[in-house]
C-alpha atoms as a PDB file:
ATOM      1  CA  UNK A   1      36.885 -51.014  34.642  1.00  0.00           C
ATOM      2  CA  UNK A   2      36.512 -51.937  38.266  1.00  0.00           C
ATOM      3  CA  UNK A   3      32.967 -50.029  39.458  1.00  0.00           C
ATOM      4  CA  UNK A   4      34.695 -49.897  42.872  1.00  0.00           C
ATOM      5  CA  UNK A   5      36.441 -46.680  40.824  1.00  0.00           C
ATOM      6  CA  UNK A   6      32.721 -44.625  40.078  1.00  0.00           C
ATOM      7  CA  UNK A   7      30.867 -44.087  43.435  1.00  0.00           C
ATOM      8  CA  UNK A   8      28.914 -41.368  42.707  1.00  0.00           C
ATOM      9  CA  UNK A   9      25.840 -40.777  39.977  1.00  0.00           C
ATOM     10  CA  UNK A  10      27.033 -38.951  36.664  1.00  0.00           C
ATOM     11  CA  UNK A  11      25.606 -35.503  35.626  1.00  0.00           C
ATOM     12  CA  UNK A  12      24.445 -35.114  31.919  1.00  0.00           C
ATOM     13  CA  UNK A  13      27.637 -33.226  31.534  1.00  0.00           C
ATOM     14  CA  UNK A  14      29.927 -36.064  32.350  1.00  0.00           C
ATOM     15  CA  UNK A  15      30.311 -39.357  30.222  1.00  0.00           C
ATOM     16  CA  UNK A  16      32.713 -42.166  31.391  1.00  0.00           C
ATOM     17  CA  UNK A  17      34.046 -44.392  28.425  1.00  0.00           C
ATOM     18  CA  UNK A  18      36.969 -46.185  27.391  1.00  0.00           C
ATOM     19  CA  UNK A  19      39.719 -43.657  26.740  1.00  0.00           C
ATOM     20  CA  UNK A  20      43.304 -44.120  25.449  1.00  0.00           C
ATOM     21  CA  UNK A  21      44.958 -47.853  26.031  1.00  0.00           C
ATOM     22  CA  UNK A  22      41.020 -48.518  27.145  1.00  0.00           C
ATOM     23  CA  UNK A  23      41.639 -46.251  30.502  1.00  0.00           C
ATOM     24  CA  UNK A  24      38.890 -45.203  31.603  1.00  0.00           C
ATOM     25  CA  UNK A  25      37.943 -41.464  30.809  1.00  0.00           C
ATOM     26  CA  UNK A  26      35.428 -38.931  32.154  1.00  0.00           C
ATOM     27  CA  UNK A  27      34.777 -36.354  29.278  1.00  0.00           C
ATOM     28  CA  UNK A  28      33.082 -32.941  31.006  1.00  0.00           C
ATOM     29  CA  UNK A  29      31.627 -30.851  27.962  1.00  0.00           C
ATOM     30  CA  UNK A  30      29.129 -27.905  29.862  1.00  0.00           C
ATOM     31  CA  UNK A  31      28.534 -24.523  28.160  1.00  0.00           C
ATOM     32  CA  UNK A  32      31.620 -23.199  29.344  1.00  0.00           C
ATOM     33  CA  UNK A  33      33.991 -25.953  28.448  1.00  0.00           C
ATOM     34  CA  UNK A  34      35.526 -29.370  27.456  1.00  0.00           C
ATOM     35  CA  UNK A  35      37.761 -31.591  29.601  1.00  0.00           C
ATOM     36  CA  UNK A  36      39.138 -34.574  29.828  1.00  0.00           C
ATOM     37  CA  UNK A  37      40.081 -36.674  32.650  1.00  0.00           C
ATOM     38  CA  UNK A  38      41.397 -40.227  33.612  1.00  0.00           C
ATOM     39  CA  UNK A  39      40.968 -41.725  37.002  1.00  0.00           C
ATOM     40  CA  UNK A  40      44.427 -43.180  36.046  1.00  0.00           C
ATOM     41  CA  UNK A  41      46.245 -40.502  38.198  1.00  0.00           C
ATOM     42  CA  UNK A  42      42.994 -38.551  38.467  1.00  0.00           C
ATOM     43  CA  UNK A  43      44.893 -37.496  35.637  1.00  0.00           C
ATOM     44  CA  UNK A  44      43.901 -34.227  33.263  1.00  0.00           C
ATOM     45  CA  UNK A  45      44.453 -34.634  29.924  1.00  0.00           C
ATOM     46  CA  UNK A  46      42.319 -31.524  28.119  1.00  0.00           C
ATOM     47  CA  UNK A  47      40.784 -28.669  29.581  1.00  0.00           C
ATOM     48  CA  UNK A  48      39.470 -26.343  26.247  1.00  0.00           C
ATOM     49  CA  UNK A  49      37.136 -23.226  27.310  1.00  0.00           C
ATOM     50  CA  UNK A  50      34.439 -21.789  24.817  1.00  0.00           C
ATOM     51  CA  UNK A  51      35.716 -19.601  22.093  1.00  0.00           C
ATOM     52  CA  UNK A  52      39.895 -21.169  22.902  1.00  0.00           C
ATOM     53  CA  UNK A  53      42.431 -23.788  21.367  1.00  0.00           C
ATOM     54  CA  UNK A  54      43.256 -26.437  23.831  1.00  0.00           C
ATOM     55  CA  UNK A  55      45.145 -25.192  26.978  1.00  0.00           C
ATOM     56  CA  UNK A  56      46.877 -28.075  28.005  1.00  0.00           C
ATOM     57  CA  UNK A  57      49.958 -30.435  25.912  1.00  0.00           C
ATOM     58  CA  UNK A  58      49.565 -34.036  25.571  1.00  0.00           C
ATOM     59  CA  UNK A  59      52.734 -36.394  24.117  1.00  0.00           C
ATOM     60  CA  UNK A  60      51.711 -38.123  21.198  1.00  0.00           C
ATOM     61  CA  UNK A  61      53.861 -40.786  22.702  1.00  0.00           C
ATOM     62  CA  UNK A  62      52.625 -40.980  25.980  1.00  0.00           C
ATOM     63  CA  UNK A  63      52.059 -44.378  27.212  1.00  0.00           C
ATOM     64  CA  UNK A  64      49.148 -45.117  28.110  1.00  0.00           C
ATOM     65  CA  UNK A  65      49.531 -48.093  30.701  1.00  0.00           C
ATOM     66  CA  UNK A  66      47.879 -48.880  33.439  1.00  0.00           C
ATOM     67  CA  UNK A  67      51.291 -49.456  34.940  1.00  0.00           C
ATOM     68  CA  UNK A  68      53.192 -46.383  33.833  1.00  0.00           C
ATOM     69  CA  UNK A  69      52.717 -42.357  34.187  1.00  0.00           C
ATOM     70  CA  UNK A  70      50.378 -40.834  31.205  1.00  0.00           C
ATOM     71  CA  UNK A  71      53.135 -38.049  29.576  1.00  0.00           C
ATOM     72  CA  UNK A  72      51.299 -34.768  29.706  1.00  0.00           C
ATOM     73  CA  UNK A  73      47.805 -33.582  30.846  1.00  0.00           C
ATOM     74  CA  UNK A  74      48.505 -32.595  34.531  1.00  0.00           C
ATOM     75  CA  UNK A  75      50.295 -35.350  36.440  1.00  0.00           C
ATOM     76  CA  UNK A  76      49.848 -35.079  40.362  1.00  0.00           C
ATOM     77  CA  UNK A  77      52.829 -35.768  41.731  1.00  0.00           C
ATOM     78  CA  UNK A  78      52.868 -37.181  45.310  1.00  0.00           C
ATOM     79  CA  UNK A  79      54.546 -37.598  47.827  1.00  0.00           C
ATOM     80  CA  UNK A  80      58.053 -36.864  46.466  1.00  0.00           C
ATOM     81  CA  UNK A  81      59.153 -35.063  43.537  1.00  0.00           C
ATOM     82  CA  UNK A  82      61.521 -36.474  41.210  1.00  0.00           C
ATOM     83  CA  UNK A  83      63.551 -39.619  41.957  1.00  0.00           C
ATOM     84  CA  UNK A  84      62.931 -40.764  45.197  1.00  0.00           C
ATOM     85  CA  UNK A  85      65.650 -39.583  48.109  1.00  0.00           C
ATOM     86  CA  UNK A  86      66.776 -42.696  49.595  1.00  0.00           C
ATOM     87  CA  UNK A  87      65.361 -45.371  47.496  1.00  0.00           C
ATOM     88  CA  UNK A  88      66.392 -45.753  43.830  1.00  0.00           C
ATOM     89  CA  UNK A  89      63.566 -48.221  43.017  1.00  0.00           C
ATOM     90  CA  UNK A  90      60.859 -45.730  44.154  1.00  0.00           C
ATOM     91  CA  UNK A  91      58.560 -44.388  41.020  1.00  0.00           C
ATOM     92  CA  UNK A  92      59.872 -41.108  40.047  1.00  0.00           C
ATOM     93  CA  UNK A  93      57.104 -38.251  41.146  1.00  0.00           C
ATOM     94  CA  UNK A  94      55.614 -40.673  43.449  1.00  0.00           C
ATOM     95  CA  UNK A  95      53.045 -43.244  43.167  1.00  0.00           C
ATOM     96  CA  UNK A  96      50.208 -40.786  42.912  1.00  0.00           C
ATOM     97  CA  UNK A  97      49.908 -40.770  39.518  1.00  0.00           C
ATOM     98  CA  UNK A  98      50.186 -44.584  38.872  1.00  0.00           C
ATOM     99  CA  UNK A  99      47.160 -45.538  40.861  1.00  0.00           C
ATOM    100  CA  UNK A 100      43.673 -45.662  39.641  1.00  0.00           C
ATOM    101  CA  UNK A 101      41.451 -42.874  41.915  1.00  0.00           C
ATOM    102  CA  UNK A 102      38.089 -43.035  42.577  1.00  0.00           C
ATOM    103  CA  UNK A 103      35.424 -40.531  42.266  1.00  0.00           C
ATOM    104  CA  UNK A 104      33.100 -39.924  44.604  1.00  0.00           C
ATOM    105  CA  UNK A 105      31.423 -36.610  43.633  1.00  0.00           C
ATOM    106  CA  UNK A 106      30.515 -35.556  40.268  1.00  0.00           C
ATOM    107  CA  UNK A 107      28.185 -32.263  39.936  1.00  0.00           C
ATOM    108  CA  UNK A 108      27.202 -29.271  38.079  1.00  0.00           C
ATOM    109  CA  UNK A 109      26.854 -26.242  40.087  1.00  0.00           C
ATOM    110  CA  UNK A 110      24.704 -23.315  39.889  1.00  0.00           C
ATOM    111  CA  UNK A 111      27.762 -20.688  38.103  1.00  0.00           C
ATOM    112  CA  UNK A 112      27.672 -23.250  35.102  1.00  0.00           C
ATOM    113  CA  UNK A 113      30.671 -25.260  36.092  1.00  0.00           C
ATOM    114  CA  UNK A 114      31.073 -28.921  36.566  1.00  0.00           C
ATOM    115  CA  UNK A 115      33.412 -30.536  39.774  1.00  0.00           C
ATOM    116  CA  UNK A 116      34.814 -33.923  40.104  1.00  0.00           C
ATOM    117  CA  UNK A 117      36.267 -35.024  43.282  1.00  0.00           C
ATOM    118  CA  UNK A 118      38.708 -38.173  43.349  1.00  0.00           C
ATOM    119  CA  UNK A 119      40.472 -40.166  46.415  1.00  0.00           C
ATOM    120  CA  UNK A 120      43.369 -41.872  46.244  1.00  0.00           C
ATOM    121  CA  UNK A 121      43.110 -45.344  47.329  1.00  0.00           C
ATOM    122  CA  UNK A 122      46.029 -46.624  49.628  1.00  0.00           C
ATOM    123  CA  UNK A 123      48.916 -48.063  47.514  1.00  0.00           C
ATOM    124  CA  UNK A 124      48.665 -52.101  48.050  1.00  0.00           C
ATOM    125  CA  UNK A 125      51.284 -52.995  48.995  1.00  0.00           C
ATOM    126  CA  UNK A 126      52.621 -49.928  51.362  1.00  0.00           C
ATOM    127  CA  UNK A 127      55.477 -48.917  49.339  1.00  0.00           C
ATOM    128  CA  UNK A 128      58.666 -49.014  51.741  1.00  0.00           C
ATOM    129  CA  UNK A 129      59.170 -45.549  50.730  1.00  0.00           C
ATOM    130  CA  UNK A 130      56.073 -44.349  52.277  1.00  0.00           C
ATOM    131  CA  UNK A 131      55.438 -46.118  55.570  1.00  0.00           C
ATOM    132  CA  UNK A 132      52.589 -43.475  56.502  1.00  0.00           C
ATOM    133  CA  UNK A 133      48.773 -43.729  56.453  1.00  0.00           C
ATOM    134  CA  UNK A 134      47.698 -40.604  54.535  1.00  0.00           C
ATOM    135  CA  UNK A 135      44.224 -39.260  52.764  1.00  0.00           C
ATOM    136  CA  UNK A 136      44.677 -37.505  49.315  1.00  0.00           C
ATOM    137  CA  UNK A 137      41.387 -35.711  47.876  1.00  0.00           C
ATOM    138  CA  UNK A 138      41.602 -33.919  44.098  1.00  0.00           C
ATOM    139  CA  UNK A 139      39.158 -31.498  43.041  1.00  0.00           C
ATOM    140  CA  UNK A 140      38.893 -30.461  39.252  1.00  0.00           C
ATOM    141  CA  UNK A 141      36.307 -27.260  38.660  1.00  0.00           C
ATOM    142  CA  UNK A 142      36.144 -27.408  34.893  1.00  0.00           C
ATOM    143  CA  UNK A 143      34.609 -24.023  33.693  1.00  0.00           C
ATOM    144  CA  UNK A 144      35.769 -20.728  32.077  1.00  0.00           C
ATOM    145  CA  UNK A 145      38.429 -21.458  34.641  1.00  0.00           C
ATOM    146  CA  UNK A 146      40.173 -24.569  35.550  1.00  0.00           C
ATOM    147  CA  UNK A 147      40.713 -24.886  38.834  1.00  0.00           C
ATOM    148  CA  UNK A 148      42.145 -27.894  40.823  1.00  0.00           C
ATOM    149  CA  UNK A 149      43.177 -28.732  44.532  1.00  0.00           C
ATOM    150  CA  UNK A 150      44.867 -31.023  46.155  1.00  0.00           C
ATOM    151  CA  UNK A 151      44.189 -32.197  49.787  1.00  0.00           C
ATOM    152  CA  UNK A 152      46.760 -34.186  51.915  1.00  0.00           C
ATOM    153  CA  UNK A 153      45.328 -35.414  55.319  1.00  0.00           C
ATOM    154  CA  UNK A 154      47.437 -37.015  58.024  1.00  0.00           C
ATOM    155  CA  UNK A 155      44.816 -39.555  59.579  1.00  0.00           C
ATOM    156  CA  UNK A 156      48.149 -41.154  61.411  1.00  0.00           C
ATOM    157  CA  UNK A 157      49.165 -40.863  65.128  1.00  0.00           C
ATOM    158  CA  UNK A 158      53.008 -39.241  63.730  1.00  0.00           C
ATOM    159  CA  UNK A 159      53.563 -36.223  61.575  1.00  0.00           C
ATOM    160  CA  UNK A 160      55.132 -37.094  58.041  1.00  0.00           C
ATOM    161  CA  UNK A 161      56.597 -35.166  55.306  1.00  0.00           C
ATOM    162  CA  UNK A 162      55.708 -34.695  51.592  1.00  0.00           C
ATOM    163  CA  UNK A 163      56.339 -33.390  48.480  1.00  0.00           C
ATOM    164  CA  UNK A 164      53.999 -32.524  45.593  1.00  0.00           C
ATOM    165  CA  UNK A 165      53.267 -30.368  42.498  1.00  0.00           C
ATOM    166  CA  UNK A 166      50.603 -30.193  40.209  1.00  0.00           C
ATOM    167  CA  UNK A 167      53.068 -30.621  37.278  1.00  0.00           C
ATOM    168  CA  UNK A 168      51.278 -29.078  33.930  1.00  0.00           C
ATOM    169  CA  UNK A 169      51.795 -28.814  30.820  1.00  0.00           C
ATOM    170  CA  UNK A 170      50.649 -26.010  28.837  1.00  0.00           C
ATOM    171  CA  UNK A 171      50.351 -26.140  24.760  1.00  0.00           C
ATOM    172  CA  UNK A 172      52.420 -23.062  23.400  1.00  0.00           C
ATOM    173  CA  UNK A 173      52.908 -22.292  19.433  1.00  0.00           C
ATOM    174  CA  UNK A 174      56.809 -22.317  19.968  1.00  0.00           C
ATOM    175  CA  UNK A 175      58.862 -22.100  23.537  1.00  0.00           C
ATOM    176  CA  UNK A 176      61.498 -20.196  22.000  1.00  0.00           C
ATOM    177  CA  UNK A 177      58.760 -17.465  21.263  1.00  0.00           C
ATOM    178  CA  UNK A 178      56.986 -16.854  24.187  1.00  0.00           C
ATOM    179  CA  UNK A 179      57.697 -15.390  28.018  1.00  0.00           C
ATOM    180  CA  UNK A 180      56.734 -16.327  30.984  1.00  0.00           C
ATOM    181  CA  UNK A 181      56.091 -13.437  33.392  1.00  0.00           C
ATOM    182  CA  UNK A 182      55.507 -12.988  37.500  1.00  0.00           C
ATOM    183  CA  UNK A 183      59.298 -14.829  38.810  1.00  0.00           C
ATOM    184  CA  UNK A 184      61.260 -11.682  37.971  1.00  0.00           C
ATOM    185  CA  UNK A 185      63.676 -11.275  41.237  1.00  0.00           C
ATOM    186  CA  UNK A 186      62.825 -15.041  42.461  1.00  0.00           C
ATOM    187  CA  UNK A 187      65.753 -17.083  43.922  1.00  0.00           C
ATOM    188  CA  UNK A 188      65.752 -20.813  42.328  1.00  0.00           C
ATOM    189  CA  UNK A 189      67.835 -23.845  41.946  1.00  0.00           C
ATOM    190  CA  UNK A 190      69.051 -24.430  38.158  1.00  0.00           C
ATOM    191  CA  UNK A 191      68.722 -28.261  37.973  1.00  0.00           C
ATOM    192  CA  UNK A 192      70.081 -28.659  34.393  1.00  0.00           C
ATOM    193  CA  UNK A 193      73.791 -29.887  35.108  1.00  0.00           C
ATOM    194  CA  UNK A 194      73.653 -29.524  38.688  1.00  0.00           C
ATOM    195  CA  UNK A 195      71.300 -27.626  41.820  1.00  0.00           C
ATOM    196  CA  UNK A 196      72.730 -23.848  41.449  1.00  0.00           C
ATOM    197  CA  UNK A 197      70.837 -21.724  43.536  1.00  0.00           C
ATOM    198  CA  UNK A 198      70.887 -18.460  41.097  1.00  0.00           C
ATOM    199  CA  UNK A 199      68.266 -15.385  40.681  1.00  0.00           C
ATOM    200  CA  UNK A 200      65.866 -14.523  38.001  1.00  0.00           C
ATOM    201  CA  UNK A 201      66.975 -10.797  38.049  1.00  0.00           C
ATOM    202  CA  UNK A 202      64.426  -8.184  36.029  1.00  0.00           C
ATOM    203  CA  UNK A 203      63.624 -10.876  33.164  1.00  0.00           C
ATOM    204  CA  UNK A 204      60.939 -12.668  32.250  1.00  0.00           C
ATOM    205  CA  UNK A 205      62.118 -16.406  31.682  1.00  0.00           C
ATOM    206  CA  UNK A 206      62.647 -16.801  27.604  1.00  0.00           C
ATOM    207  CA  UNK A 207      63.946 -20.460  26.622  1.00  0.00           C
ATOM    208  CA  UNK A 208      66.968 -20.881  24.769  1.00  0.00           C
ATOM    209  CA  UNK A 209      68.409 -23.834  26.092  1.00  0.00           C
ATOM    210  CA  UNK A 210      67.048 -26.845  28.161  1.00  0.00           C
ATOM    211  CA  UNK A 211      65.167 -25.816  31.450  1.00  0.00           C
ATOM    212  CA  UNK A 212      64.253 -27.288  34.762  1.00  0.00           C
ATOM    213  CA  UNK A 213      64.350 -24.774  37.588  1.00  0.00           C
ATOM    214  CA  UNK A 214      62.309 -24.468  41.085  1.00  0.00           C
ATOM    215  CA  UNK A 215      61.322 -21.421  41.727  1.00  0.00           C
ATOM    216  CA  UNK A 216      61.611 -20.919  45.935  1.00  0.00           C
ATOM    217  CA  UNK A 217      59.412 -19.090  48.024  1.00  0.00           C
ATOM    218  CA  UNK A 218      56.726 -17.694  46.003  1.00  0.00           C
ATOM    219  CA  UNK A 219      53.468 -17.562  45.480  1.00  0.00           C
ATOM    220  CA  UNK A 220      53.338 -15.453  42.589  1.00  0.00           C
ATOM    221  CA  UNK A 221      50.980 -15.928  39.661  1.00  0.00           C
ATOM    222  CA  UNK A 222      52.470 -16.548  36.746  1.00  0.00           C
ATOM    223  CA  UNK A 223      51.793 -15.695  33.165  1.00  0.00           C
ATOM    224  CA  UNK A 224      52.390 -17.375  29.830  1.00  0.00           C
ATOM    225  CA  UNK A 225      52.966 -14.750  27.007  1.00  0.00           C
ATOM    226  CA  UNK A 226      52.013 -16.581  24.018  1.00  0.00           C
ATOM    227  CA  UNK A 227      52.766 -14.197  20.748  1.00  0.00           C
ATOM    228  CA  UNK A 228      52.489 -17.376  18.062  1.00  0.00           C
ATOM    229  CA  UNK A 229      48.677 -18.412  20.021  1.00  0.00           C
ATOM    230  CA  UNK A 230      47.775 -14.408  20.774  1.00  0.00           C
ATOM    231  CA  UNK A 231      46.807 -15.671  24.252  1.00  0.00           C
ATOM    232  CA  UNK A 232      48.593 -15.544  27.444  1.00  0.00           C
ATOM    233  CA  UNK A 233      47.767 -18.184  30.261  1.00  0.00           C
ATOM    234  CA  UNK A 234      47.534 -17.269  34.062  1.00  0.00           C
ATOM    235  CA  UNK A 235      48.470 -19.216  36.409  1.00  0.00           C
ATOM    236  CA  UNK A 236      47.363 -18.185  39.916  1.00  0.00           C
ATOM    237  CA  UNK A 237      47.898 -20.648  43.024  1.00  0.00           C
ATOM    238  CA  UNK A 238      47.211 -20.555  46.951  1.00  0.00           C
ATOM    239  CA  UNK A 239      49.131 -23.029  49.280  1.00  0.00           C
ATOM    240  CA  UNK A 240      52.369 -23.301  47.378  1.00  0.00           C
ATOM    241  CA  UNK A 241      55.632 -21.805  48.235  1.00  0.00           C
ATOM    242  CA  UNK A 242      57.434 -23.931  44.919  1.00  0.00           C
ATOM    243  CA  UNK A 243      56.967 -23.104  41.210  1.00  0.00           C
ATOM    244  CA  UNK A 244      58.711 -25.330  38.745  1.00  0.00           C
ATOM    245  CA  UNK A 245      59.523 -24.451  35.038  1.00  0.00           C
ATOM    246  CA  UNK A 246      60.922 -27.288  32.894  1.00  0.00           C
ATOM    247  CA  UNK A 247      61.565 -27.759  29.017  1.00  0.00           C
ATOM    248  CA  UNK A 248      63.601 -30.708  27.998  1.00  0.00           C
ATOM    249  CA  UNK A 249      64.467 -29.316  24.887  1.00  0.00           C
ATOM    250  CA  UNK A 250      66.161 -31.737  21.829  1.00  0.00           C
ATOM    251  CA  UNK A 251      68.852 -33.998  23.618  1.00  0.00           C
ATOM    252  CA  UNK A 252      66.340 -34.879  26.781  1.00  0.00           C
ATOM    253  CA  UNK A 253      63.369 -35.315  24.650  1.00  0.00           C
ATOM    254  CA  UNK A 254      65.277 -37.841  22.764  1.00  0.00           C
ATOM    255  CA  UNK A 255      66.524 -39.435  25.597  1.00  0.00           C
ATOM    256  CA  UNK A 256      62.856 -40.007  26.944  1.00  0.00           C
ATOM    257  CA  UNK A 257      60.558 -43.005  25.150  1.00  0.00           C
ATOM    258  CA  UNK A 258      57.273 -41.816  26.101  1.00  0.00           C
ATOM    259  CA  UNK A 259      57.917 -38.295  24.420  1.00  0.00           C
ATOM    260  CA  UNK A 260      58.663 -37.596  21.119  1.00  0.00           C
ATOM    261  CA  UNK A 261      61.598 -36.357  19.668  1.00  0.00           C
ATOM    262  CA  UNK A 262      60.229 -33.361  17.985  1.00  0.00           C
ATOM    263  CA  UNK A 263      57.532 -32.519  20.761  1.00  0.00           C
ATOM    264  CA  UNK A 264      59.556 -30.216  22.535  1.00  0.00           C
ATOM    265  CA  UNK A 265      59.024 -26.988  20.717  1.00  0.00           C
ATOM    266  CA  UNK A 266      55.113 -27.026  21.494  1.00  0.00           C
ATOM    267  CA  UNK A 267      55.012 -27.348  25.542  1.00  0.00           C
ATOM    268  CA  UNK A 268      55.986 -25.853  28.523  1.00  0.00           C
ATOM    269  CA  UNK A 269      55.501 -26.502  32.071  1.00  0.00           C
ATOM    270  CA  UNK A 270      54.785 -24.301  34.544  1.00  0.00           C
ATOM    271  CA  UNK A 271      53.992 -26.102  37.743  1.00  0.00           C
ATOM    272  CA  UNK A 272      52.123 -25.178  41.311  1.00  0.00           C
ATOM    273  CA  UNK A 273      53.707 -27.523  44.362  1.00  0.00           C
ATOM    274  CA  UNK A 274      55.908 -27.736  47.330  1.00  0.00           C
ATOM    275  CA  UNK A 275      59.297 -29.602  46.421  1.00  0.00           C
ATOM    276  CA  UNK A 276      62.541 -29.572  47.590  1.00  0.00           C
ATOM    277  CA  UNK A 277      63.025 -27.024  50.445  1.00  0.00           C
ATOM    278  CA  UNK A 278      59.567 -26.198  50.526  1.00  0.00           C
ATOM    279  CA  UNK A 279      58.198 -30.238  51.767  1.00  0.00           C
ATOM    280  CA  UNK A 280      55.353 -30.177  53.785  1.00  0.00           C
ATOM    281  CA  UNK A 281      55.256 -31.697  57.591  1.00  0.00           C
ATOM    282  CA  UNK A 282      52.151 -32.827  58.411  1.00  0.00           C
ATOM    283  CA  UNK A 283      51.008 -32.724  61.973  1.00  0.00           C
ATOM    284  CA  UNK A 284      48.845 -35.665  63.210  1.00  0.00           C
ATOM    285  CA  UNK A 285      45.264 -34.536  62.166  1.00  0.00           C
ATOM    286  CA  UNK A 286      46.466 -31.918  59.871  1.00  0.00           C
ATOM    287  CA  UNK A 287      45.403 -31.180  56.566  1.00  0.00           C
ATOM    288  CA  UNK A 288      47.189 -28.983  53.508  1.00  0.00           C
ATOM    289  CA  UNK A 289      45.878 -27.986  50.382  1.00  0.00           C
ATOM    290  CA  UNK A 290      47.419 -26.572  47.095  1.00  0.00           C
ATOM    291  CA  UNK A 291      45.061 -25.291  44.408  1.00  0.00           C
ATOM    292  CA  UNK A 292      45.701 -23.606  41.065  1.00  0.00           C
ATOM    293  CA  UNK A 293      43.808 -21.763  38.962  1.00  0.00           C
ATOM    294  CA  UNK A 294      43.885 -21.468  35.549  1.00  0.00           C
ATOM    295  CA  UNK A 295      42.705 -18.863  32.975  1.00  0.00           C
ATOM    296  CA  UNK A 296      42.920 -17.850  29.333  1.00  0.00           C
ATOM    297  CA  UNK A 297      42.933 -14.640  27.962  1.00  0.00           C
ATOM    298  CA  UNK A 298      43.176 -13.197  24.546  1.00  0.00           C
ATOM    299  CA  UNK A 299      46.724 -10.959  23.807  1.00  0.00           C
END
């Protein structure tokens, strides 16, 4: 591992070490919690609080490249969301989460939890997709809560416009089981077969079917009804105007090599960003930050 990528002392609560593919891994265990994290994409890969089952999904077929996008976890996805608009060869969710971040802060604060803080180094070469000189800071609080922000900083003399989502993936017992409540009456675009714009209407979302929708113009928390786990998840978020539910379901998980066929059933996403009509312009000397929070409670 380059020590370029660890500029900061460790707490007792933090160990680096050799992780999946021999990524390097910071493992956060304090008396609240347990979480794992790559500086791969500043990438989450467990978050477990005291007295729960792990909160977050991980493919058992996730590649784990130096080169390629770890499948699961929570993948920050920056500065465009899906494929790229204009340019085809462009990584798909960005380049965020395909460079190796650096942490510069690593301590334990007085309420028990522990916080990381990781920059993203500028992408060498400039990708022609992203001609813009721009600061990105992620913050991970691992506690009783996980809670993690991203900050996007225009150091440039012209404004510039981004996309980005914190796009995570939650462990259920079985999708087709649980309910995800807090979008009833929300407006979004149905991306499965096309870009609909239809409306939730007085439902919670249940899954029959493949999903990817964006939820538009809300900031509403959302809540994962687990029956099969007897938990529910909530999902509460400042800065975003986007939330994005996706489940590939049987044909699109087989379709993808870095997720396994059967995997489906177990995960859902539920994620906090501003995509699509919701981009962010950046003035020069601006700054924007997203955060979401993340608890567990008993059903």
């Amino acid at each position: 591992m380059p020590p370029t990528l660890v500029r900061t002392a460790l707490p007792p609560t933090v160990v680096l070490a050799d992780g999946e593919g021999g990524l390097p891994k910071l493992t956060v265990t304090n008396a609240l919690a347990r979480a794992e994290i790559y500086l791969h994409g500043a990438h989450i890969a467990a978050w477990q609080p005291r007295g729960h089952a792990d909160v977050l999904w991980m493919s058992g077929k996730s590649h784990w490249q130096d080169t390629k996008p770890i499948r699961g976890g929570v993948p920050i996805c920056f500065p465009w969301f899906g494929p790229h608009a204009s340019d085809g060869s462009a990584p798909g969710h960005g380049f965020a989460r395909l460079l190796d971040w650096i942490l510069v802060e690593a301590r334990d604060d007085a309420d028990g939890t522990t916080q990381l803080t990781f920059q993203m180094p500028a992408p060498a070469p400039p990708p022609p997709a992203w001609p813009h000189a721009c600061e990105a800071t992620f913050r991970a609080t691992v506690g009783s809560s996980l809670t993690m922000a991203l900050e996007v900083a225009n150091p440039g003399p012209a404004a510039f416009t981004f996309e980005e989502a914190l796009h995570t993936y939650f462990a259920v017992q079985d999708v087709r089981t649980i309910a995800i409540r807090g979008l009833e009456g929300v407006d979004y675009l149905d991306k499965v077969g096309g870009t609909a714009r239809r409306n939730q209407g007085a439902d919670p979302i249940r899954f029959t079917a493949e999903t990817d929708r964006v939820y538009l113009d809300t900031q509403a928390t959302c809540t994962i009804d687990d029956p099969g786990l007897g938990r529910r998840i909530v999902v509460r978020k400042t800065g975003s105007a986007a939330t994005v539910v996706w489940n590939p379901w049987v044909a699109k998980a087989k379709a993808m090599p870095d997720y396994g066929d059967d995997e489906w059933p177990g995960m859902v996403c539920v994620e906090t960003g501003n995509v699509n009509v919701h981009a962010v312009t950046l003035a020069p000397g601006a700054r924007h930050v997203l955060t979401a929070t993340i608890d567990v409670e008993t059903a």
